[in-house]
Protein backbone atom coordinates (compact mmCIF):
# COMPACT_ATOMS: atom_id res chain seq x y z
CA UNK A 1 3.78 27.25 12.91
CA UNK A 2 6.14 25.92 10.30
CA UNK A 3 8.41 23.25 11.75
CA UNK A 4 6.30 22.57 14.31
CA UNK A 5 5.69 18.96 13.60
CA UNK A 6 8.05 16.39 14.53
CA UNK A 7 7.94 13.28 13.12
CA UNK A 8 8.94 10.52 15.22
CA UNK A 9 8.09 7.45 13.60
CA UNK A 10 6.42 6.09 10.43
CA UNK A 11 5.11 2.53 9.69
CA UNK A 12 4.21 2.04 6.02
CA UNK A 13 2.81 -1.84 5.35
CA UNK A 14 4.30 -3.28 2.12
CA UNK A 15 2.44 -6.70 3.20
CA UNK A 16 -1.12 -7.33 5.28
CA UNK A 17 -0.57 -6.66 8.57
CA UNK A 18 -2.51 -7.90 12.05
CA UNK A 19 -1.53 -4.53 13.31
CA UNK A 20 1.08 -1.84 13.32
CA UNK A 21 2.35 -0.07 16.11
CA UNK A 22 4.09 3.00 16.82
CA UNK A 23 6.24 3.99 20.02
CA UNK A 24 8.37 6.93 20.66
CA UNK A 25 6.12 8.66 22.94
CA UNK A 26 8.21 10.55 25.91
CA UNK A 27 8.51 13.25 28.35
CA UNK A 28 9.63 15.56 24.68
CA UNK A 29 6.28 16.55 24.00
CA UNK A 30 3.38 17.59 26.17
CA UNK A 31 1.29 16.53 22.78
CA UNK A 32 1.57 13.86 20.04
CA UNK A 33 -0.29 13.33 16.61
CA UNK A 34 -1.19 10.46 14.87
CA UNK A 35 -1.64 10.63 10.83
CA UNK A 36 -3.21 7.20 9.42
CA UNK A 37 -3.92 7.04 5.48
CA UNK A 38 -5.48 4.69 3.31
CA UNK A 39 -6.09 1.80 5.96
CA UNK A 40 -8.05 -1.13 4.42
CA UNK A 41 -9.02 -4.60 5.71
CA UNK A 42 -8.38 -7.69 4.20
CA UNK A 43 -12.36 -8.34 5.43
CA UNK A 44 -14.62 -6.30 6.48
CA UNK A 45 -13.57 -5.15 9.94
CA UNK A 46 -13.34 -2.29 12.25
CA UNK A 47 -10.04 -1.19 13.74
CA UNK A 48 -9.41 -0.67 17.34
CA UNK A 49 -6.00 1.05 19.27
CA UNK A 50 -4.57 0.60 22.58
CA UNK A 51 -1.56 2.87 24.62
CA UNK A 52 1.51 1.21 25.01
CA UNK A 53 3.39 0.50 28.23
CA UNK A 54 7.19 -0.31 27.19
CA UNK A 55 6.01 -1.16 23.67
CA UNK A 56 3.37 -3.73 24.77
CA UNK A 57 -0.30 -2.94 24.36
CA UNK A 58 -2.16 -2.86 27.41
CA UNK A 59 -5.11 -4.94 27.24
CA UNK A 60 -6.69 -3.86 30.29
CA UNK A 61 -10.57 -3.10 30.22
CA UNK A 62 -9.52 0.76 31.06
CA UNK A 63 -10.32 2.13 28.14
CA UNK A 64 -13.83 5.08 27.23
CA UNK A 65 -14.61 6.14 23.89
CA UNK A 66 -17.59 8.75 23.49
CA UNK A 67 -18.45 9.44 19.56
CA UNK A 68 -20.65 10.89 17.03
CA UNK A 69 -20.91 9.56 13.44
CA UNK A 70 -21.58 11.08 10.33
CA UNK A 71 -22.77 8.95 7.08
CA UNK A 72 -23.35 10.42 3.82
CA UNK A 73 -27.00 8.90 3.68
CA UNK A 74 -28.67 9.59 6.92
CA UNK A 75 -26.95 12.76 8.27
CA UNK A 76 -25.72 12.61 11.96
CA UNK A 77 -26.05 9.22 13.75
CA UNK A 78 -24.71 8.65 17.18
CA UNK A 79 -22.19 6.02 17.54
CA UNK A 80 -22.47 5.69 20.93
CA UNK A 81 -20.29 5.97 24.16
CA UNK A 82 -18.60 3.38 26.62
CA UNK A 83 -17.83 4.28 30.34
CA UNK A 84 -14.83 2.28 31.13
CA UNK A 85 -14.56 -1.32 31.04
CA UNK A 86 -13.27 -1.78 27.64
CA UNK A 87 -10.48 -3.10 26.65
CA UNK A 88 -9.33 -1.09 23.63
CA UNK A 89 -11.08 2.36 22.02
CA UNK A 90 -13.28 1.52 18.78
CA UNK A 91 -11.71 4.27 16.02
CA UNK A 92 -13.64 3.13 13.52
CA UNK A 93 -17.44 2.44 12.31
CA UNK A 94 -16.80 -0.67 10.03
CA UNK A 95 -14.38 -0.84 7.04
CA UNK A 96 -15.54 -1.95 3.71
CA UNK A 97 -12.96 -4.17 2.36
CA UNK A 98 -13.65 -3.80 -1.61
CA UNK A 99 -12.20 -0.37 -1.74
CA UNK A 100 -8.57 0.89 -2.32
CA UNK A 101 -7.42 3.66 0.45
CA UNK A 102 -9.91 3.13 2.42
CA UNK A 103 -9.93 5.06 5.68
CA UNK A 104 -7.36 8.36 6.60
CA UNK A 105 -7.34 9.82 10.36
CA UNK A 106 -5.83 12.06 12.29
CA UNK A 107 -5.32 11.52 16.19
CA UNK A 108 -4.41 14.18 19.00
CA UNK A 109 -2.82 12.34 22.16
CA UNK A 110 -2.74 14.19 25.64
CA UNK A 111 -1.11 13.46 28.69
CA UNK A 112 0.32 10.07 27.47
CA UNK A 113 4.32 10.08 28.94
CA UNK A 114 2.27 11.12 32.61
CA UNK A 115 2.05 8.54 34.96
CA UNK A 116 0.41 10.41 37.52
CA UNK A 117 -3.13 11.10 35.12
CA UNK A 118 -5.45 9.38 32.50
CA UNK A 119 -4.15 9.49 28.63
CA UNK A 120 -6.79 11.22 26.36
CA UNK A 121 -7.04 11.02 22.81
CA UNK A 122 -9.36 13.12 19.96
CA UNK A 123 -9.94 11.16 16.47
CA UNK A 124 -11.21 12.35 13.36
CA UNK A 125 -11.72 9.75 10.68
CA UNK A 126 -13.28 9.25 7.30
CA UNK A 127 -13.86 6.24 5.50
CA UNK A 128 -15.35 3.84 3.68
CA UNK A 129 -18.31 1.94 5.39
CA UNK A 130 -19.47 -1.33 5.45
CA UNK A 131 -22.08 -1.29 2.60
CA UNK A 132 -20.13 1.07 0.93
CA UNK A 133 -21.16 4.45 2.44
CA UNK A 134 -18.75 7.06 2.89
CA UNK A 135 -18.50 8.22 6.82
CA UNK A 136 -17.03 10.16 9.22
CA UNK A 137 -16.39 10.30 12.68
CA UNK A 138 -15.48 12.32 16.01
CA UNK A 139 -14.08 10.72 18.91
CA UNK A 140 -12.84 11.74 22.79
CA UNK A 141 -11.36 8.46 24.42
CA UNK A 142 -9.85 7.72 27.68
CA UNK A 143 -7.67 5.26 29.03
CA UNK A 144 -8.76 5.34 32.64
CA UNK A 145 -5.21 4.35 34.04
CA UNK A 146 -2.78 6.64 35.33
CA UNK A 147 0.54 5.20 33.65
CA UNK A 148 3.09 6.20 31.75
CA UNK A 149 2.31 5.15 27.40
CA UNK A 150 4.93 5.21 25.23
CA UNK A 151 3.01 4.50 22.03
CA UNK A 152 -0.20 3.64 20.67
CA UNK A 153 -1.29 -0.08 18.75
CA UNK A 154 -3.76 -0.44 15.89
CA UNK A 155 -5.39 -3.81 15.12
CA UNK A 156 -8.53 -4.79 13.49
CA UNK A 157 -11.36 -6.17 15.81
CA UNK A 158 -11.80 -9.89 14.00
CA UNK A 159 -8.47 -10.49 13.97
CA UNK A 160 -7.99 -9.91 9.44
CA UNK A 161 -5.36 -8.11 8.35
CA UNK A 162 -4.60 -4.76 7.10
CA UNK A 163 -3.44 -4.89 4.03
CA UNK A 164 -0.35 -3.31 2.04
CA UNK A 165 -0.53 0.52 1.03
CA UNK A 166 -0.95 2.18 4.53
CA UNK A 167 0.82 4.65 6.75
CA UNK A 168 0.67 5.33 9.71
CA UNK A 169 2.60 8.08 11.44
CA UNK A 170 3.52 9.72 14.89
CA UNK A 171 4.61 12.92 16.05
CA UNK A 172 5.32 15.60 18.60
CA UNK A 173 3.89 19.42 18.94
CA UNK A 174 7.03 20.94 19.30
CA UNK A 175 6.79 23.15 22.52
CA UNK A 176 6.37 26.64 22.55
């Protein structure tokens, strides 16, 4: 299994950020994965993603998200699922802005360079929640458009920033 990792980009922020994204995404790799570390908000915030079409982020309300959150105090809570009609896929379950390295995530994307069937995408996250909770979460999402994506956006829902010390990084499942 060694080796079989490509990385194709990485985005490190050395300033706040409104969002970072990464591109690269191509008929190489049936699969790509998505490492994210030590995302924090300038405010409290939660941070959304959507695919990108020629390195633009489509804003379209295509996009499902079906979850289940954990939080260190109450056990398993549901976080909830959309059925289309979104316009981007909710990663997160509120970032608390107060602390350093904040929230790390890895992200499995299927079927994004195929324009003839939906993009999928698994997340597991942990974090920092608002209030100061540690939490985790599981995520399938869809993006209910069959189109070619050649990368994925991150942003923060209110529009703050995220600020300096992240990473963010893409790459292909080498094929067998």
């Amino acid at each position: 299994m060694a080796g079989s990792l490509i990385r194709i980009q990485s985005v490190s922020t050395t300033s706040s950020v409104a969002s970072v994204t990464l591109t690269g995404i191509s008929s190489a790799y049936n699969v790509y994965v998505v490492e994210f570390d030590s995302v924090t908000p300038d405010v409290d915030d939660t941070m959304f993603a959507r695919v990108t079409e020629s390195g633009t982020a489509n804003e379209t309300a295509n996009y499902s998200t079906a979850s289940k959150q954990y939080n260190a105090s109450a056990g398993t809570t549901s976080a909830g699922a959309s059925s289309g009609g979104e316009t981007s896929w909710d990663l997160t379950m509120g970032l608390e802005s107060t602390i350093t390295n904040n929230c790390n995530g890895v992200l499995w994307l299927y079927n994004f360079n195929n324009a003839s069937s939906f993009s999928y995408m698994t997340s597991d996250l942990l974090g920092w929640g608002i209030s100061s909770e540690l939490k985790g979460r599981k995520a399938g999402h869809t993006f209910e458009s069959a189109s070619s994506c050649d990368g994925i956006h991150f942003f923060l829902e209110s529009g703050n920033n995220i600020v300096s010390g992240a990473t963010f990084t893409l790459y292909g499942l080498k094929k067998s």
